[in-house]
Protein backbone atom coordinates (compact mmCIF):
# COMPACT_ATOMS: atom_id res chain seq x y z
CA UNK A 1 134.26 122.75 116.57
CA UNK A 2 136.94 124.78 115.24
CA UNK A 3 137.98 125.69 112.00
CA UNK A 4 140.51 123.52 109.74
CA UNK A 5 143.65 124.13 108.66
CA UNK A 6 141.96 124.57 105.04
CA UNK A 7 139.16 126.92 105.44
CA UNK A 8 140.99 129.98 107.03
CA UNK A 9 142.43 132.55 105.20
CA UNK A 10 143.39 131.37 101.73
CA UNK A 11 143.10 127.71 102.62
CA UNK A 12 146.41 126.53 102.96
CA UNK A 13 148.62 126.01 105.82
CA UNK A 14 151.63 128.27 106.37
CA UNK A 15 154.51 126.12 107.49
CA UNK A 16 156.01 126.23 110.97
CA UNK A 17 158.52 128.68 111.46
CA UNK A 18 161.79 127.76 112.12
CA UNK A 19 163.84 128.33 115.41
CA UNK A 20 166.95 130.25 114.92
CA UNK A 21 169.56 127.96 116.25
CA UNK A 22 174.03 128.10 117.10
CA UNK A 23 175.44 126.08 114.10
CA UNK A 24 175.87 122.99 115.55
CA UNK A 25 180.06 122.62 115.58
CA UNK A 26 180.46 125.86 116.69
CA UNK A 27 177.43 125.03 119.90
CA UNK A 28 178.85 121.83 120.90
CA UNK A 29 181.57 123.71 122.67
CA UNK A 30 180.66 126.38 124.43
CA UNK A 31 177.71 126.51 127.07
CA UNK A 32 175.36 129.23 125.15
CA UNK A 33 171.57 128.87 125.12
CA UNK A 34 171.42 126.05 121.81
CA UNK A 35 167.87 128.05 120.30
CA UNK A 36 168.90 131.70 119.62
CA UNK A 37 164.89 132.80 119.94
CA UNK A 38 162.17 134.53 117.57
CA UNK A 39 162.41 138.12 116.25
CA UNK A 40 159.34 140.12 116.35
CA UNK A 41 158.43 139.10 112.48
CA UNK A 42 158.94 135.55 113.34
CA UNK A 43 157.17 135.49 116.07
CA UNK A 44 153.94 136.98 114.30
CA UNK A 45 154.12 134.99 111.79
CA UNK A 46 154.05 132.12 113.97
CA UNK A 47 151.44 133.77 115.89
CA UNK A 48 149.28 133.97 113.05
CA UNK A 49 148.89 130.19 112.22
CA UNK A 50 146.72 129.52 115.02
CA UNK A 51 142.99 129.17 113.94
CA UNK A 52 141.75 130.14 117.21
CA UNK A 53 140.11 127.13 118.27
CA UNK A 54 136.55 127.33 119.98
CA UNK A 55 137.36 124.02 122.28
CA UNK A 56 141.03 124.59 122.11
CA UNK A 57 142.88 120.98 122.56
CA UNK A 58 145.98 122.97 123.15
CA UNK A 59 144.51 124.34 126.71
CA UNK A 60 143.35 120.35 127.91
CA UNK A 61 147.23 119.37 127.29
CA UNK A 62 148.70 122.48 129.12
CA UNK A 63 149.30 121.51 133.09
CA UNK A 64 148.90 125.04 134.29
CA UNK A 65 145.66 125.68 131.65
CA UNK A 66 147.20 128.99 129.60
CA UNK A 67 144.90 130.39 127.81
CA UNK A 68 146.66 129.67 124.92
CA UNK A 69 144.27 130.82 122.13
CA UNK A 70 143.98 133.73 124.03
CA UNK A 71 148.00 134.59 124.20
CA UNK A 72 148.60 133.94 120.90
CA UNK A 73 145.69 136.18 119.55
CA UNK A 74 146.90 138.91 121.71
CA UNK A 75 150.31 138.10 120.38
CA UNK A 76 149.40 138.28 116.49
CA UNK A 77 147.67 141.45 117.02
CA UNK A 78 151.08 142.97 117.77
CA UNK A 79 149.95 143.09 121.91
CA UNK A 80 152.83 141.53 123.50
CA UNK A 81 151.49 142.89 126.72
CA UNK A 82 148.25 141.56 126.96
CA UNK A 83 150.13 138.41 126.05
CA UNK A 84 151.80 138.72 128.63
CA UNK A 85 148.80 139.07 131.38
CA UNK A 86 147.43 136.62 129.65
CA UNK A 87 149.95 134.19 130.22
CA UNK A 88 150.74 135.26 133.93
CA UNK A 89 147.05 134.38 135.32
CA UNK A 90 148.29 130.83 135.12
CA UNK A 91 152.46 130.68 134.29
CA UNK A 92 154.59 132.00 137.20
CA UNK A 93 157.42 130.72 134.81
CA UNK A 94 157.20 131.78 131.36
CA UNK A 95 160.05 132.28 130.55
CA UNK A 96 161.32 129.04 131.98
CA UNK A 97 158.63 126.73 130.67
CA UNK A 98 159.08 128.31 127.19
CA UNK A 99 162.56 126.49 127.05
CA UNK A 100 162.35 123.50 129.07
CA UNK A 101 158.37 122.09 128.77
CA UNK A 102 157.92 118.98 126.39
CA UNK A 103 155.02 120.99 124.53
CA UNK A 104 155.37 118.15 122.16
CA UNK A 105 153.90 116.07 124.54
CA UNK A 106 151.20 118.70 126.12
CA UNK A 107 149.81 121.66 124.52
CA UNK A 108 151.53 121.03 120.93
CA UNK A 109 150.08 117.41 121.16
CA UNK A 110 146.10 119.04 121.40
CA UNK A 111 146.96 121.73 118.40
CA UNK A 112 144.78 120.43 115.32
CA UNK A 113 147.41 121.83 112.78
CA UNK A 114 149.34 118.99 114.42
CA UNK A 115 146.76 116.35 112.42
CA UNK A 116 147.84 116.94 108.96
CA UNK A 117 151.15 118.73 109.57
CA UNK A 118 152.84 120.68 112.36
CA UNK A 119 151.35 122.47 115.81
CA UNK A 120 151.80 126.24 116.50
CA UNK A 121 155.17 126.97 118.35
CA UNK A 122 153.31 127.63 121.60
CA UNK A 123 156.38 126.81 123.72
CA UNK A 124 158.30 129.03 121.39
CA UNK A 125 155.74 131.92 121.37
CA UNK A 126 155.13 131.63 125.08
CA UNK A 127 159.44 131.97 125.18
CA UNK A 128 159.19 135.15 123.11
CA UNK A 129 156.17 136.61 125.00
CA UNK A 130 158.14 136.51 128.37
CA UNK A 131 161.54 137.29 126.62
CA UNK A 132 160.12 140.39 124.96
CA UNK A 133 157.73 142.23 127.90
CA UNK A 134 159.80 144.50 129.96
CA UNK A 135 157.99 144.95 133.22
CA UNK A 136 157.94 148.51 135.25
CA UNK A 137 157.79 146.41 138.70
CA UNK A 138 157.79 143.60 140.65
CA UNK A 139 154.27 143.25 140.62
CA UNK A 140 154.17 143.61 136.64
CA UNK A 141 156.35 140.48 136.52
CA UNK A 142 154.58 138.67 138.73
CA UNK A 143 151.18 139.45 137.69
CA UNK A 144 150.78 141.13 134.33
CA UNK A 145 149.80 144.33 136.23
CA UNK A 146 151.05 147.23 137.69
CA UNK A 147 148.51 147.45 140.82
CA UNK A 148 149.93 145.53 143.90
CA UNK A 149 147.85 143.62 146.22
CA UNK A 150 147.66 145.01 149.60
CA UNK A 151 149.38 142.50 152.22
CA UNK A 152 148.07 139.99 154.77
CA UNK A 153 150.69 139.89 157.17
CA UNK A 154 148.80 137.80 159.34
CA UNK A 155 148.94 134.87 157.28
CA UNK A 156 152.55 133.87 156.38
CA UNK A 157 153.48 131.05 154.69
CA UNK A 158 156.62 129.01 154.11
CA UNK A 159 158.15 126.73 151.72
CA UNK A 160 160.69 124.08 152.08
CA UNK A 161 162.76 123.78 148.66
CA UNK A 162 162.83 126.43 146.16
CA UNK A 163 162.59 124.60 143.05
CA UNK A 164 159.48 124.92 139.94
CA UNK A 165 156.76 123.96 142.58
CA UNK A 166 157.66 125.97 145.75
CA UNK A 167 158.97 128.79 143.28
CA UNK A 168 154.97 128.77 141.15
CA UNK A 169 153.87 128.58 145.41
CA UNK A 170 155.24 131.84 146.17
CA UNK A 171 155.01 133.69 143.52
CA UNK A 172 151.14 132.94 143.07
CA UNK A 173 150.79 133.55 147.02
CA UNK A 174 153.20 136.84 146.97
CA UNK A 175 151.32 138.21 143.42
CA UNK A 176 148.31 137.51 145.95
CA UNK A 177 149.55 140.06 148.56
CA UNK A 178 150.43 136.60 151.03
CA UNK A 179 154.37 136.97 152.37
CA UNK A 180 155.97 133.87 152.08
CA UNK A 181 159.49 132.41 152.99
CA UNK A 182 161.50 130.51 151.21
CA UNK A 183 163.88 127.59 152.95
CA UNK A 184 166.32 126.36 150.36
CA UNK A 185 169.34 123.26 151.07
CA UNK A 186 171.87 124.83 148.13
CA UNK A 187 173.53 128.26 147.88
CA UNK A 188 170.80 129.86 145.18
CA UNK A 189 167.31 129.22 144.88
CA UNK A 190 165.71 127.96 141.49
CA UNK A 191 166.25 123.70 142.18
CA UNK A 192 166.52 121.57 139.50
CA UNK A 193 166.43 124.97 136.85
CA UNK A 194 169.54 126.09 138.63
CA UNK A 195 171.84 122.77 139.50
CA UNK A 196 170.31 120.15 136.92
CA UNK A 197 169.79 121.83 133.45
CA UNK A 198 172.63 123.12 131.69
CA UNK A 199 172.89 126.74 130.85
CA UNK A 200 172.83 125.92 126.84
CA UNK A 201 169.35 125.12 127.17
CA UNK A 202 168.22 127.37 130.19
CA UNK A 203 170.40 130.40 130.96
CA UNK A 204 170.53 131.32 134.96
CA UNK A 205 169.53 134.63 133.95
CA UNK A 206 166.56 133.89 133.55
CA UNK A 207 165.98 132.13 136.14
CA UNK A 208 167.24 134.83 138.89
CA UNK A 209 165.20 137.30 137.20
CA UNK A 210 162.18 135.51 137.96
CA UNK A 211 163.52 134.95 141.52
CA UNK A 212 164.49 138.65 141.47
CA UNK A 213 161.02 139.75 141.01
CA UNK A 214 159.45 137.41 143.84
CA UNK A 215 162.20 139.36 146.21
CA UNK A 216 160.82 142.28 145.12
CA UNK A 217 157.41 141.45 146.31
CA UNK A 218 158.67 140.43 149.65
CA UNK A 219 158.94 137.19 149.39
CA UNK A 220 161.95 136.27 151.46
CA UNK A 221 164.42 133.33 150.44
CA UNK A 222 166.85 131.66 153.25
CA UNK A 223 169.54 129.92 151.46
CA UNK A 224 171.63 126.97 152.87
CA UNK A 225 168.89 125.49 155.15
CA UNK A 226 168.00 121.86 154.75
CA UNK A 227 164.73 120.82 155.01
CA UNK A 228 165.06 117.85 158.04
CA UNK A 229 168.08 118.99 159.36
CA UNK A 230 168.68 122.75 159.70
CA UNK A 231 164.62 123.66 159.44
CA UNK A 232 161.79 121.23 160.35
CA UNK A 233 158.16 121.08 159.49
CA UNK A 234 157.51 121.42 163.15
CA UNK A 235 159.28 123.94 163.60
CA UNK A 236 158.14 126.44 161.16
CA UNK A 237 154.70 125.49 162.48
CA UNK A 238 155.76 126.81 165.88
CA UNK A 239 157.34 129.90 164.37
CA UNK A 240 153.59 131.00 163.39
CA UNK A 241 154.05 130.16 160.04
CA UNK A 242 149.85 129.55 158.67
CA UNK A 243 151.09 127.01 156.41
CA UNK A 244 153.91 124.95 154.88
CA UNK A 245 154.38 123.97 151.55
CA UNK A 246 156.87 121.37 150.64
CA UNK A 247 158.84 121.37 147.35
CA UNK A 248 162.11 119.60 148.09
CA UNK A 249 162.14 117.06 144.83
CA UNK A 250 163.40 113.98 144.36
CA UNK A 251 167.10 114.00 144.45
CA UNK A 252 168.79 111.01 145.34
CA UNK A 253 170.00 109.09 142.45
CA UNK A 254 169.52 105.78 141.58
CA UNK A 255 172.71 103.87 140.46
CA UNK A 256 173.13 100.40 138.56
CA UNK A 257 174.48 97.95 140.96
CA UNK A 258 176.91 96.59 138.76
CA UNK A 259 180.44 95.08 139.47
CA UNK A 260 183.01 98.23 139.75
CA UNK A 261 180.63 101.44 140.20
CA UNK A 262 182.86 102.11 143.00
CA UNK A 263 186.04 103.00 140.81
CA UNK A 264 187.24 106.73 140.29
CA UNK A 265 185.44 108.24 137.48
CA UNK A 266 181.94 107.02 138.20
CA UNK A 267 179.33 109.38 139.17
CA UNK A 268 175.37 110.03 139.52
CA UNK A 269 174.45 112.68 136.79
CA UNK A 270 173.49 114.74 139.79
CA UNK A 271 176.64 114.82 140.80
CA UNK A 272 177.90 115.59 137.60
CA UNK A 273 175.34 118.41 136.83
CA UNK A 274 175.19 120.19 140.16
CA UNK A 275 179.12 120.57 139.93
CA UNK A 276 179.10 122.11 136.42
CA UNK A 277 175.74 123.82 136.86
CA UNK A 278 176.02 125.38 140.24
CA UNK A 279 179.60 124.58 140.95
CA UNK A 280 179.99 126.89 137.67
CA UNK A 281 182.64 124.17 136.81
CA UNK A 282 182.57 124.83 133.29
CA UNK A 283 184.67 128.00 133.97
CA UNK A 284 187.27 126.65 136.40
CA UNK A 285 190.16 127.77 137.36
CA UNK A 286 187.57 131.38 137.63
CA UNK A 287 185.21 129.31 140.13
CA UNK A 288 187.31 127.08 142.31
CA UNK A 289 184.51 123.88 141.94
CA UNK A 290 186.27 121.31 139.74
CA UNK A 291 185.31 118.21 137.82
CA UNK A 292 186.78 116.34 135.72
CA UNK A 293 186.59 116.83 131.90
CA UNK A 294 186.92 112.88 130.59
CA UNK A 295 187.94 112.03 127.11
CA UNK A 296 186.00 109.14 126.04
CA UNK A 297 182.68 109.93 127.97
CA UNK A 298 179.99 107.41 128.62
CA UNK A 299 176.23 108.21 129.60
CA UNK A 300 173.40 105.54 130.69
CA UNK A 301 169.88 106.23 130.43
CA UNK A 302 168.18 108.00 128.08
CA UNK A 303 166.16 110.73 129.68
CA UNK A 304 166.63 114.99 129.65
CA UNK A 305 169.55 114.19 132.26
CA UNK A 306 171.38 112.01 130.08
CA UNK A 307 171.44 113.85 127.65
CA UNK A 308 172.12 116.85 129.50
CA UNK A 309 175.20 115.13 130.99
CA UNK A 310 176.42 113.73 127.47
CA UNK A 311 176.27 117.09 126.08
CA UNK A 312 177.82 119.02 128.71
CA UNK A 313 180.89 116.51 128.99
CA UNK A 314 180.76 117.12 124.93
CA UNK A 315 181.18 121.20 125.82
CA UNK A 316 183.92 120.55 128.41
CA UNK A 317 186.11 118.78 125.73
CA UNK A 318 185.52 114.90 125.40
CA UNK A 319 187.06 113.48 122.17
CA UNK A 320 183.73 110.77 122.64
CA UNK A 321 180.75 110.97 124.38
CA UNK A 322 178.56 107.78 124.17
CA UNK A 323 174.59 107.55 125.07
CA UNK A 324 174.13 103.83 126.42
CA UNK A 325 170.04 103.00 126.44
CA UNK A 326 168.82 99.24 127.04
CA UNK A 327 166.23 99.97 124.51
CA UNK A 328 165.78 101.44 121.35
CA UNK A 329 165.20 105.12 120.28
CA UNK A 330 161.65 105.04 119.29
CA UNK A 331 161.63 103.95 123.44
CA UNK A 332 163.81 107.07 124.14
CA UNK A 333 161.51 109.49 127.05
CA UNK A 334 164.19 112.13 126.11
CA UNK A 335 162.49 115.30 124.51
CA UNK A 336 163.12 114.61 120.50
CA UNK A 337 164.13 118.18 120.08
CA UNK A 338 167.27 117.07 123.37
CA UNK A 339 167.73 113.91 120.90
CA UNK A 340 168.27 116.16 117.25
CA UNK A 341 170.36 118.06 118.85
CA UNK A 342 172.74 116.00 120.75
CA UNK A 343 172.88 113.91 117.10
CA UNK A 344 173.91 117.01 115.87
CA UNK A 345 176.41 117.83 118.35
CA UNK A 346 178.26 114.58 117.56
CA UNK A 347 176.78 112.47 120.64
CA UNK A 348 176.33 108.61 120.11
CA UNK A 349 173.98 106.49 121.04
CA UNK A 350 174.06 102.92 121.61
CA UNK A 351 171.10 101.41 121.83
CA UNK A 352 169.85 98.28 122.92
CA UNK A 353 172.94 97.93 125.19
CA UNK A 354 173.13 97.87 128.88
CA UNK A 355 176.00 98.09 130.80
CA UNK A 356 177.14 94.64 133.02
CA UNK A 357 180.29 95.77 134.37
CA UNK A 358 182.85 98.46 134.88
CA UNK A 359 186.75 97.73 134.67
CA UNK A 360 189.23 99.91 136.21
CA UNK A 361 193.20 100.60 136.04
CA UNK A 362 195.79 100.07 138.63
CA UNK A 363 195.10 102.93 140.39
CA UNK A 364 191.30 102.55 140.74
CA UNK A 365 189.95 104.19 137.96
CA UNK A 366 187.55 103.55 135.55
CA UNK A 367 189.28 102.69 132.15
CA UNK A 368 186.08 100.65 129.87
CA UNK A 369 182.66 99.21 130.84
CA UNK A 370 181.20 95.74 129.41
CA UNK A 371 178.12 95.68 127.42
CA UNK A 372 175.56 93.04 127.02
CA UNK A 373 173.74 93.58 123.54
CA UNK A 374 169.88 93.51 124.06
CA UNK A 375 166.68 93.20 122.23
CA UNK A 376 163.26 94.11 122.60
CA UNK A 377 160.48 91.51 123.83
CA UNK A 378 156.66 91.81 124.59
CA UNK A 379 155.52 95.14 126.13
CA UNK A 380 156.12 95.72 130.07
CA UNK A 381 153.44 97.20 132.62
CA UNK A 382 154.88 100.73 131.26
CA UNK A 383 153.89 100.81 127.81
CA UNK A 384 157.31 100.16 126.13
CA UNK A 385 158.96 96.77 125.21
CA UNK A 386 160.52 94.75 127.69
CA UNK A 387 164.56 94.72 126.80
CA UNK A 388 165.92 91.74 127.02
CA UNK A 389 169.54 90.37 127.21
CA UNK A 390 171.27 88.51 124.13
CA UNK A 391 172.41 85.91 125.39
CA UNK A 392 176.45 85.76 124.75
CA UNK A 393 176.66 89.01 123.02
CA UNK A 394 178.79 91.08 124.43
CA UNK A 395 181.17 94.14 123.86
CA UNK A 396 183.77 96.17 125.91
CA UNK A 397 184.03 99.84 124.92
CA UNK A 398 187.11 102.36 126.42
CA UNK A 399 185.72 105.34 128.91
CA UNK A 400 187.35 107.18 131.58
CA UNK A 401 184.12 109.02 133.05
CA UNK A 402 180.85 106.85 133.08
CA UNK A 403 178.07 109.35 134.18
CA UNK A 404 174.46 106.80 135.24
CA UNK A 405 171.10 109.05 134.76
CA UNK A 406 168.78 106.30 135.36
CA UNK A 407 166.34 107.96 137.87
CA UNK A 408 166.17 109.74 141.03
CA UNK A 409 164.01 108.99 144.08
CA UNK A 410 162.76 110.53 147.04
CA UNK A 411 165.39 111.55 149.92
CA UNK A 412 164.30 110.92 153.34
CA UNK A 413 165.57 113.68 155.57
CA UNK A 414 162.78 115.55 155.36
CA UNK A 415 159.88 112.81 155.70
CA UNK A 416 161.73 111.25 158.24
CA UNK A 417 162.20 113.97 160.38
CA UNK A 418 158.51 115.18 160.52
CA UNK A 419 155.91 112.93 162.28
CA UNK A 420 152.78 112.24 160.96
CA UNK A 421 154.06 113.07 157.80
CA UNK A 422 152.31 109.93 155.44
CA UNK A 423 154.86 108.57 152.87
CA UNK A 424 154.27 105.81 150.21
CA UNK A 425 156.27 102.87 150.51
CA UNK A 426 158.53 104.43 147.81
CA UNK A 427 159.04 107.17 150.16
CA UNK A 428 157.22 109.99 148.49
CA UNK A 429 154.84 112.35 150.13
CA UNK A 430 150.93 111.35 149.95
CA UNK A 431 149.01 114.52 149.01
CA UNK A 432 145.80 115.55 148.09
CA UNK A 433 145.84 115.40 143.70
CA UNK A 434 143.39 118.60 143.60
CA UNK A 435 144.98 120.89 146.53
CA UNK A 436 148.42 119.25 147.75
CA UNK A 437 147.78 119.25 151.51
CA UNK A 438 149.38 116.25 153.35
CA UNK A 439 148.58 113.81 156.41
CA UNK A 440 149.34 116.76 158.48
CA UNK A 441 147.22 119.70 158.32
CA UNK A 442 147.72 123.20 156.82
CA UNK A 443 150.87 121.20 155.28
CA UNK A 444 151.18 120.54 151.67
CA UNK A 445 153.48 119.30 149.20
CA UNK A 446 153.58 118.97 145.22
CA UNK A 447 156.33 117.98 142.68
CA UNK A 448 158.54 115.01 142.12
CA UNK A 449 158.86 114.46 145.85
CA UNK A 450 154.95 113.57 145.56
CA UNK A 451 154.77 112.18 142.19
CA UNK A 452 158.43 111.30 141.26
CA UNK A 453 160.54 112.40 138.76
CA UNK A 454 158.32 114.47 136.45
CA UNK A 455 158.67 117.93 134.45
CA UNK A 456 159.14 121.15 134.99
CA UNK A 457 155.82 122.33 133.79
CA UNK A 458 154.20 119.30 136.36
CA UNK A 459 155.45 120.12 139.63
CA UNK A 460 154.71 123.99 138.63
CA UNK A 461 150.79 122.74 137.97
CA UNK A 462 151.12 121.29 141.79
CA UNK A 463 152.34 124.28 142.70
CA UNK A 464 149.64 126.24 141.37
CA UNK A 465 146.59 123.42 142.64
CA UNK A 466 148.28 124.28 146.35
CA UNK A 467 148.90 127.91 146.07
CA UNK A 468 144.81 127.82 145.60
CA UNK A 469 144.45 126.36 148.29
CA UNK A 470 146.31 127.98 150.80
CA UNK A 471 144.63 131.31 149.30
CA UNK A 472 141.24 129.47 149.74
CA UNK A 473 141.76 128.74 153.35
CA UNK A 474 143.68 131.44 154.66
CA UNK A 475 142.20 134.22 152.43
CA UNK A 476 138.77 132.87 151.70
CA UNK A 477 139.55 133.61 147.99
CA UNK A 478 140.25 131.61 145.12
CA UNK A 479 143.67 131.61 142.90
């Protein structure tokens, strides 16, 4: 058992310390990181509330298993470090899952200060830790240590897709002194960190100096090959590679089969994202990838990606930017941090409303979408109430851009260009859930293209789980 809240130190709890944040009016139009970060003081502070936990719940929620007691110690002690190290033994991606992770949902979720109050700030602290350390090397970065591992050139491996999972793959494998390869479709490697979440919430800095650092360690990243087409399975099997690991997501949006979807103006959040993310289309004319800006802005779902996409059309100059959710917000699987600040920002949300039909102008664009009002019934097979239409109740709002973020699913090119390959009838991979190796051997696979759309912090756990593996079998040593 640990220690309460009540009998450390003086007995009472210090209160959560505040994130330093863009004022809110001055944020909602321009595409700066939203959560300004911790100062040293802050930070310690922060670090101090933890009661250092014998049978920490805060390590059973994390997906990658920090040692989170053990970071944070190192951390109040002034050791950033050690914190560091500490961190890096099980996080390729500090600095990434610092800002992006639902730690509300994971490691906050297991914090006993959460019982009678709030959690430590581990996703904050963790952010500050990887912010703050200023590695000497690659193999610092990587690792937490300056001593390299010697190589194994024998026993290359390759990954298809350079997103969270293939990214935690090769870094693990390369910190291990294993070259690996890196086959990515787009122009930059990083996946959904790059072309799906905005810069206000993770800066591409920080993501290329994490992919900066792999480089450095020789691992080796081939941009503008798609896995299926330009670079098969088979073939990197043939090439000598000792194993494949396969990190490609699941990309392909889902739309809402509804009456007009085809007019000019309506577009997958993907779409939307990629072009403003990767496209760098917030600063056209300078980048020659343009989209357009839309005035009175509507966004359905109610997920991280709408609400990325409602608050990046917000930053690129709508006058209105509407969230459109069939249920209600307690229903919302958007982070509630993404949800406070989007209110803040000046974003709507309609709930209980889902959309029936789009309308469009004489020249075949989108000018307003109908909306049938809905309530909420029994529960469904997921947990949440069942939404249910009103019968009658309808409404018809103005919109020029209608972005749908109601789920991705798995893209086929890959899977159906390797044989032997074993899918689900959903079309995801079928993997092993401890080490990630597929139907075919010495192949494995992890993230959303296994387990559908999921987080960040998820597919980099997968990541991890194979990584082990692939050490185990080609190495004879555990990760």
């Amino acid at each position: 058992m640990c220690a309460t809240a009540e009998t450390k130190g003086n007995g009472k709890k210090a209160p959560r310390t505040p994130m330093p944040e863009q004022d809110p009016l001055v944020r909602a139009r321009n595409f700066s990181e939203v959560a300004l970060g911790y100062t040293a003081a802050m930070a310690k502070a922060e670090a101090a509330r933890c009661l250092g936990c014998k049978k920490p719940g805060c390590v059973a929620g994390c997906p990658v298993g920090i040692d989170i007691p053990g970071f944070i110690g190192a951390l109040a002690g002034g050791n950033v470090q050690d914190a560091y190290g500490i961190i890096r033994q099980s996080n390729s991606l500090p600095a990434v899952c610092g800002r992006v992770c639902p730690q509300e949902n994971q490691c906050e979720k297991g914090c006993i200060l959460g019982n009678k109050g709030e959690p430590v700030a581990i996703g904050r602290l963790e952010r500050f830790v990887a912010d703050t350390f200023m590695a000497d090397g690659a193999c610092e970065t990587l690792t937490g240590d300056t001593a390299c591992p010697a190589g194994f050139e024998e026993n290359h491996v390759a990954c298809i897709g350079a997103g969270p999972a293939s990214l935690t793959v090769a870094g693990t494998l390369a910190a291990a002194g294993v070259p690996v390869d890196v086959y990515e479709a787009l122009h930059e490697p990083g996946g959904v960190l790059v072309y799906g979440i905005p810069e206000f919430r993770l800066p591409k800095a920080v993501v290329r100096r994490e992919v900066e650092a792999m480089k450095a360690l020789g691992v080796r990243f081939y941009t503008n090959w798609v896995g299926g087409r330009t670079v098969t399975v088979d073939e990197l099997l043939a090439k000598g590679y000792r194993a494949v690991f396969i990190g490609v997501g699941a990309g392909l949006p889902v739309f809402l089969d509804i009456p007009g979807e085809n007019l000019i103006g309506v577009c997958s959040a993907n779409e939307y994202l990629t072009r403003v993310n990767l496209g760098r289309a917030y600063a056209f004319p300078d980048w020659d990838t343009p989209v357009y800006p839309g005035r009175h802005v509507v966004v359905f779902g109610a997920g991280n990606v709408a609400l990325d996409s409602a608050r990046t059309a917000m930053r690129l100059g709508a006058e209105r930017v509407s969230i459109v959710y069939r249920r209600s917000e307690k229903e919302m699987p958007a982070r509630r941090e993404e949800v406070h600040h989007a209110k803040e920002e000046g974003i709507e949300f309609l709930c209980l409303n889902a959309p029936l039909s789009f309308n469009g102008d004489a020249n075949g664009r989108v000018a307003s979408v109908v909306l049938q009002k809905m309530r909420l019934g029994e529960p469904d097979a997921s947990g949440r109430c069942r939404p249910l239409a009103c019968a009658g109740e309808y409404c018809e709002i103005p919109t020029d851009l209608a972005i749908v973020a109601v789920g991705t699913r798995a893209n086929p090119i890959l899977t159906t260009a390797s044989p032997g390959l074993g899918v689900t009838d959903r079309g995801y991979i079928v993997a092993d859930t401890a080490t990630g190796e597929t139907t075919l051997p010495n192949v494995f696979a992890g993230g959303d293209i296994v387990t559908g759309a999921a987080t960040v912090i998820s597919a980099m756990g997968a990541g991890r789980r194979a990584a082990a593996a692939i050490a185990e079998r080609l190495l004879g040593q555990t990760q």
